[in-house]
Every structure is written in structure tokens, then in C-alpha cells.
N, C-alpha and C. Protein backbone atom coordinates (compact mmCIF):
# COMPACT_ATOMS: atom_id res chain seq x y z
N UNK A 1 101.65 107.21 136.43
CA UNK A 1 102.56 106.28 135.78
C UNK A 1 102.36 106.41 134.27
N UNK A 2 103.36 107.02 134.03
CA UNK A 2 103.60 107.08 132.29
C UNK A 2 104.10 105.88 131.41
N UNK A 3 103.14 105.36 130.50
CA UNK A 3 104.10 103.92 129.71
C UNK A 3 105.18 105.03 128.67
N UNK A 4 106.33 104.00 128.31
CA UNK A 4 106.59 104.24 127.31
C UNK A 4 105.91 103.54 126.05
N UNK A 5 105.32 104.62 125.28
CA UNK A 5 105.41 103.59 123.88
C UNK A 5 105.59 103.77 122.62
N UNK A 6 105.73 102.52 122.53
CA UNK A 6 106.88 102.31 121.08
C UNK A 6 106.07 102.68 119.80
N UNK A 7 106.43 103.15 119.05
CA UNK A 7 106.05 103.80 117.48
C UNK A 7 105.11 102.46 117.09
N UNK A 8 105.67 101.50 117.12
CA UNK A 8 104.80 100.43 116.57
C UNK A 8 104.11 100.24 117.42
N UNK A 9 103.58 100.14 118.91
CA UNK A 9 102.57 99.77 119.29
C UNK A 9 101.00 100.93 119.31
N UNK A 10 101.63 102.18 119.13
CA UNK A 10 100.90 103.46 118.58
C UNK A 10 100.44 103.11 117.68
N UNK A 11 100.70 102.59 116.52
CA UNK A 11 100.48 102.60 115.52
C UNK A 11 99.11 101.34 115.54
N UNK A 12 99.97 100.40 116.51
CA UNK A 12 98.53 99.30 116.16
C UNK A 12 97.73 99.46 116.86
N UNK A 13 97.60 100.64 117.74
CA UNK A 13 96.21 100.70 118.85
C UNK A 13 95.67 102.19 117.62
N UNK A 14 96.24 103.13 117.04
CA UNK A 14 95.70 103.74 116.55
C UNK A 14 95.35 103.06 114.61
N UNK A 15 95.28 102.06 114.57
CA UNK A 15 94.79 101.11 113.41
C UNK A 15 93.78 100.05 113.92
N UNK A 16 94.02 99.90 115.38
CA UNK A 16 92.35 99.37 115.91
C UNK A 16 91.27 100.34 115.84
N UNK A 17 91.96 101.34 116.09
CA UNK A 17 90.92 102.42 116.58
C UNK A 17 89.96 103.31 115.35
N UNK A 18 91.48 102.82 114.01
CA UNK A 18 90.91 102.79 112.34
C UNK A 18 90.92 104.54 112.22
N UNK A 19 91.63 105.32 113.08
CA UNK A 19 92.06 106.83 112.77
C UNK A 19 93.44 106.92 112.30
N UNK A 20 93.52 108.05 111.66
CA UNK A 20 94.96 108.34 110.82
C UNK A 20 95.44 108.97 111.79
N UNK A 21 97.24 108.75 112.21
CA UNK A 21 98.07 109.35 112.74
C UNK A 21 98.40 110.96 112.64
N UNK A 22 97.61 111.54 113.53
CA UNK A 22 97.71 112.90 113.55
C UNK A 22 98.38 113.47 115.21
N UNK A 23 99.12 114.18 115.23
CA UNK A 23 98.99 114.70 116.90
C UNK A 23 98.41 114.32 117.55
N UNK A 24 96.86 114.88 116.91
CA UNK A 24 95.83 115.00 117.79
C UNK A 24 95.33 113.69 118.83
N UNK A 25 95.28 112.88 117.50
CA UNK A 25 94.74 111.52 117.61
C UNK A 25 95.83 110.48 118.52
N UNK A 26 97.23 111.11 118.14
CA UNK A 26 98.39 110.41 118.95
C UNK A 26 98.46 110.92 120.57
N UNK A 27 97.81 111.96 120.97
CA UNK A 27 97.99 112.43 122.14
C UNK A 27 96.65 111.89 122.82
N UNK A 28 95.41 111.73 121.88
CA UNK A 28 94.27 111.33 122.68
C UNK A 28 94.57 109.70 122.91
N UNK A 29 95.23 108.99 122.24
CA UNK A 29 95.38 107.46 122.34
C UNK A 29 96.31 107.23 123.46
N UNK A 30 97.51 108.12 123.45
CA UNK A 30 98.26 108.07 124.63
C UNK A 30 97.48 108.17 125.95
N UNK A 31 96.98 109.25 126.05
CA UNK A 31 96.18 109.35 127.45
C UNK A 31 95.65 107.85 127.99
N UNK A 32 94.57 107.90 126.80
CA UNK A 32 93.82 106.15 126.84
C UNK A 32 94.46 105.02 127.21
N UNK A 33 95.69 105.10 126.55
CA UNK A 33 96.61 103.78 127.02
C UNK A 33 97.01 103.76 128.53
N UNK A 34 97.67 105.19 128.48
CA UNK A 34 98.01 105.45 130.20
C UNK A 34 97.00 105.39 131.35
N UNK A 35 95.31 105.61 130.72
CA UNK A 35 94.59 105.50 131.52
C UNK A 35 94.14 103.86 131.90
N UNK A 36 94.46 103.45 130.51
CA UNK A 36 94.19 102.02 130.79
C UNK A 36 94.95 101.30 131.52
N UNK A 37 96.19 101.62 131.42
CA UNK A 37 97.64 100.64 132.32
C UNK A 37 97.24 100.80 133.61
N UNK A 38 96.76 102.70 134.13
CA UNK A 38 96.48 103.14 135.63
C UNK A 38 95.29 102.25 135.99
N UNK A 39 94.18 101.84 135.22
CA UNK A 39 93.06 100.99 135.47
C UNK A 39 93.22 99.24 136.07
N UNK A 40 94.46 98.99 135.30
CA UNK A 40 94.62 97.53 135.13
C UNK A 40 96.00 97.71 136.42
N UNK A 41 96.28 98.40 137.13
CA UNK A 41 97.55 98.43 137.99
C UNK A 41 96.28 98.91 139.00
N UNK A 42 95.42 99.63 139.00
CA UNK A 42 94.35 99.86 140.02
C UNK A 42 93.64 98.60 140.65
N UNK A 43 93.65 97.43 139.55
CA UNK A 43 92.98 96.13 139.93
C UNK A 43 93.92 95.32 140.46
N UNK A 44 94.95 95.60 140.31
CA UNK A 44 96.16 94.71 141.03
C UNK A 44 97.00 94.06 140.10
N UNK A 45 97.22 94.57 138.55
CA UNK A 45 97.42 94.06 137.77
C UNK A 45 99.28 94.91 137.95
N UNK A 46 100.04 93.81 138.36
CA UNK A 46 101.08 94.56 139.11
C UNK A 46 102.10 95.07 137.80
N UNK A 47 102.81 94.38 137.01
CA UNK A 47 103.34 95.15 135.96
C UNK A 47 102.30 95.17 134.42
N UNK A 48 102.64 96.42 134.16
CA UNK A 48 102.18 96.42 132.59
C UNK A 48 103.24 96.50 131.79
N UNK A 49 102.99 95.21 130.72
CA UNK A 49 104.08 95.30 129.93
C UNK A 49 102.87 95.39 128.37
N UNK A 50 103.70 96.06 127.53
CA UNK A 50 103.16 96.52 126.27
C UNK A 50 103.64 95.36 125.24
N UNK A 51 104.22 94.39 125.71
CA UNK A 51 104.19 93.30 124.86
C UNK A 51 103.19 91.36 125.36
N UNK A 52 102.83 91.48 126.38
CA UNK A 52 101.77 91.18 126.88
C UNK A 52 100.84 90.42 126.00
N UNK A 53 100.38 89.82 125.49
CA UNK A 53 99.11 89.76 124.73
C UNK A 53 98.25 89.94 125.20
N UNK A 54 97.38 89.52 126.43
CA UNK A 54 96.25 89.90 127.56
C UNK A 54 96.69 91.27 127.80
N UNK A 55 97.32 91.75 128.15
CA UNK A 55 98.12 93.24 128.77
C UNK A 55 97.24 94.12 126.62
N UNK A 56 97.82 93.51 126.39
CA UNK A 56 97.81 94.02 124.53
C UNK A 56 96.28 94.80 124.52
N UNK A 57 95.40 92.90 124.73
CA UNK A 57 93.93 93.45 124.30
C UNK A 57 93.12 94.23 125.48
N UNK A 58 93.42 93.91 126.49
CA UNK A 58 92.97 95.13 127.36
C UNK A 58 93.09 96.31 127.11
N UNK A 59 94.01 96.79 126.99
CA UNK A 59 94.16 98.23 126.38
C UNK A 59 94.08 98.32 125.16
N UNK A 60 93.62 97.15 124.24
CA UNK A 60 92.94 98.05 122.99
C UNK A 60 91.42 98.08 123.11
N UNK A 61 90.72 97.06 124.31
CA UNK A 61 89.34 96.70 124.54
C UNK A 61 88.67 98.51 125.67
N UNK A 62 89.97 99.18 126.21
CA UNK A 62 89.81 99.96 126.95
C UNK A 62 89.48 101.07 125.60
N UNK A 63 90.88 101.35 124.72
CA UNK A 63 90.96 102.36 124.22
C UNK A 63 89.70 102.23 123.25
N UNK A 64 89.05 101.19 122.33
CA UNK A 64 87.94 101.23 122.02
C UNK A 64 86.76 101.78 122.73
N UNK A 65 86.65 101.32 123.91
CA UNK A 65 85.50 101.66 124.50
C UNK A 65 85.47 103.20 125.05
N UNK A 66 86.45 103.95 124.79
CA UNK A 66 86.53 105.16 125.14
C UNK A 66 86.90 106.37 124.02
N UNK A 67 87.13 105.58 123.34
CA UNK A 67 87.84 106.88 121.85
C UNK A 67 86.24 106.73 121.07
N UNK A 68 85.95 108.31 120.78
CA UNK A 68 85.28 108.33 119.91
C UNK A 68 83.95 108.37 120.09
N UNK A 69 83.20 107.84 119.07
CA UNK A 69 81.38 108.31 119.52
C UNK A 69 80.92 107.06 118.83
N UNK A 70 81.84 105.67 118.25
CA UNK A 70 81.11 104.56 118.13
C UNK A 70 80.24 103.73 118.78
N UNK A 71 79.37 103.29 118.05
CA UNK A 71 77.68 102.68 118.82
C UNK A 71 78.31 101.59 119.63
N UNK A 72 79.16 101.19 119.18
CA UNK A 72 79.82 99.74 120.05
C UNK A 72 80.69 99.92 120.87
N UNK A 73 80.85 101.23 121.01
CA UNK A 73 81.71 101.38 122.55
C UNK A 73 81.60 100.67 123.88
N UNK A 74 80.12 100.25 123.69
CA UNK A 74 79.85 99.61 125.31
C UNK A 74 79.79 98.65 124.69
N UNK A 75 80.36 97.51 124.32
CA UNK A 75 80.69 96.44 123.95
C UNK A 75 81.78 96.14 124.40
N UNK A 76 82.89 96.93 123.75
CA UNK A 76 84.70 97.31 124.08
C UNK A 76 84.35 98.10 125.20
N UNK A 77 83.64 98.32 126.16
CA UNK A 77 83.85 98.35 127.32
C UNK A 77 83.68 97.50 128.41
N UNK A 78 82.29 96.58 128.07
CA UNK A 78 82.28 95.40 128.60
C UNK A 78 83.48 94.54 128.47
N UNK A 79 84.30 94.31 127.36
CA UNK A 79 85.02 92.97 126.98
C UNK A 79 86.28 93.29 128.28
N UNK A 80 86.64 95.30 127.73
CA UNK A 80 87.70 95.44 129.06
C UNK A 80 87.42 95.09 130.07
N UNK A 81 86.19 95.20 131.09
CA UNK A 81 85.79 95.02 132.32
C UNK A 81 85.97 93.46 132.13
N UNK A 82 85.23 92.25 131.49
CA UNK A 82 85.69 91.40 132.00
C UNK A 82 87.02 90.85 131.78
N UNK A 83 87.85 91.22 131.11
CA UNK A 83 89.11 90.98 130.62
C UNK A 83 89.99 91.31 131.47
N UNK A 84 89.68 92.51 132.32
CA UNK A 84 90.45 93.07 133.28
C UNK A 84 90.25 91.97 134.69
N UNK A 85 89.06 91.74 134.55
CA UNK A 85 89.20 91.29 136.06
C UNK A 85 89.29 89.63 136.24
N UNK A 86 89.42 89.36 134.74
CA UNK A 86 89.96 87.63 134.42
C UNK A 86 91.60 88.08 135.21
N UNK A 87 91.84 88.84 134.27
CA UNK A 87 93.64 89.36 134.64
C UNK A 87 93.82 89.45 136.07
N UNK A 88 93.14 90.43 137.32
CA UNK A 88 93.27 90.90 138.03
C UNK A 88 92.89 89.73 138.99
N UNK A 89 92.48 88.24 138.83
CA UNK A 89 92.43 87.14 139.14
C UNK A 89 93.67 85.95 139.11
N UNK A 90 94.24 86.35 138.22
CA UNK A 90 95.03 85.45 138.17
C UNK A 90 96.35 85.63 138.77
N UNK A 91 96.95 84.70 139.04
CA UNK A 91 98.17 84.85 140.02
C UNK A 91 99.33 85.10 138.99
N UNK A 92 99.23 84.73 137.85
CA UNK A 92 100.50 85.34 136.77
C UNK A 92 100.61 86.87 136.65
N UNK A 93 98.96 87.43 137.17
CA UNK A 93 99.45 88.94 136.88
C UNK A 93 99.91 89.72 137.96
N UNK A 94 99.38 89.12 139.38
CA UNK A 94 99.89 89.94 140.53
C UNK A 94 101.36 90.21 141.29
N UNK A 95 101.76 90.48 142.51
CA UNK A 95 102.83 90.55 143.00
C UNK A 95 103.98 89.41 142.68
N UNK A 96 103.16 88.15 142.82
CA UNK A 96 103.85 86.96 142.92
C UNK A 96 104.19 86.05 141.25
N UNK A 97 103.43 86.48 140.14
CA UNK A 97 103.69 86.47 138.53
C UNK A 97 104.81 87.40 137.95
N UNK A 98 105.01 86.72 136.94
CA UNK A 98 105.75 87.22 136.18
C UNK A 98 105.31 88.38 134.78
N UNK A 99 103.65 88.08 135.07
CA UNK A 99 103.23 89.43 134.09
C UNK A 99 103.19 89.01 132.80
N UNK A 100 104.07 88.41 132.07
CA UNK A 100 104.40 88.45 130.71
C UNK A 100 103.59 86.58 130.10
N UNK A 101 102.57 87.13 130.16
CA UNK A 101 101.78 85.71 129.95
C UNK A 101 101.82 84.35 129.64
């Protein structure tokens, strides 16, 4: 499952992430995001929407904890794990929610 995303939301996951917009950096953030949506739809997190605010910081708490060689990665990996599975708890995010918080 491929997201679409929008120029501006690229932009603010690759200004969390505090790297300059290069290819490179735009193709490694994409992956991250897509891996994160496949993570958070793996927990039962039934739609991902990219305007979300919970949906938002999960995947910037994912893409932190995975971009790069910062000491605080396992920090922003913890926050995703529990962030994800607050989400993957609640009945707004599953079959029967509307997703959009």
C-alpha cells in the first residue's frame, strides 16, 4: 500500500527529520512513511489518513526512529510503539471509526 503524499507533508516529515530536500533523502522518507502506514494498518489501524494528527505523529515518531544514526532514535521508537498501540486500541481507529480523529 502506497500513500500518496503531498509536497507539504514531505516537506514537514523531512524538516522533523532536519535534512535538506534531496532525491535521496525524499525517496528514503517515502519508504519510511509507507513503512510506517504498512505498520499502523498491520495493528489494525484501518485507514491512514495523512491529515490525522495521531496518524501525523506516528509517522513522524516512526520516521525518526528509523532515519539516520541519531542517539535518540530509540526514544522515537519507543514513543511510535506506544503511540501506535494507544491508536490500535481505540475504536475511532478501527473498522467501526472514522479514522480522522
Amino acid at each position: 500500500m502506497a500513500l500518496t503524499i503531498s509536497t507539504e507533508f514531505m516537506t514537514e516529515m523531512l524538516n522533523a527529520l532536519r535534512v535538506n530536500k534531496t532525491t535521496t533523502s525524499q525517496e528514503e522518507v517515502t519508504a519510511l512513511i509507507n513503512a510506517a502506514a504498512a505498520e499502523l494498518t498491520r495493528r489494525g489501524i484501518a485507514e491512514i489518513s495523512l491529515t490525522d494528527p495521531l496518524t501525523k505523529q506516528a509517522i513522524k515518531l516512526y520516521c525518526k526512529g528509523n532515519y539516520g544514526y541519531d542517539k535518540e532514535h530509540g526514544s522515537f521508537a519507543e514513543a511510535f510503539e506506544k503511540l501506535a498501540n494507544a491508536m490500535s486500541l481505540s475504536h475511532e481507529y478501527d473498522e467501526g471509526g472514522d479514522g480522522n480523529g
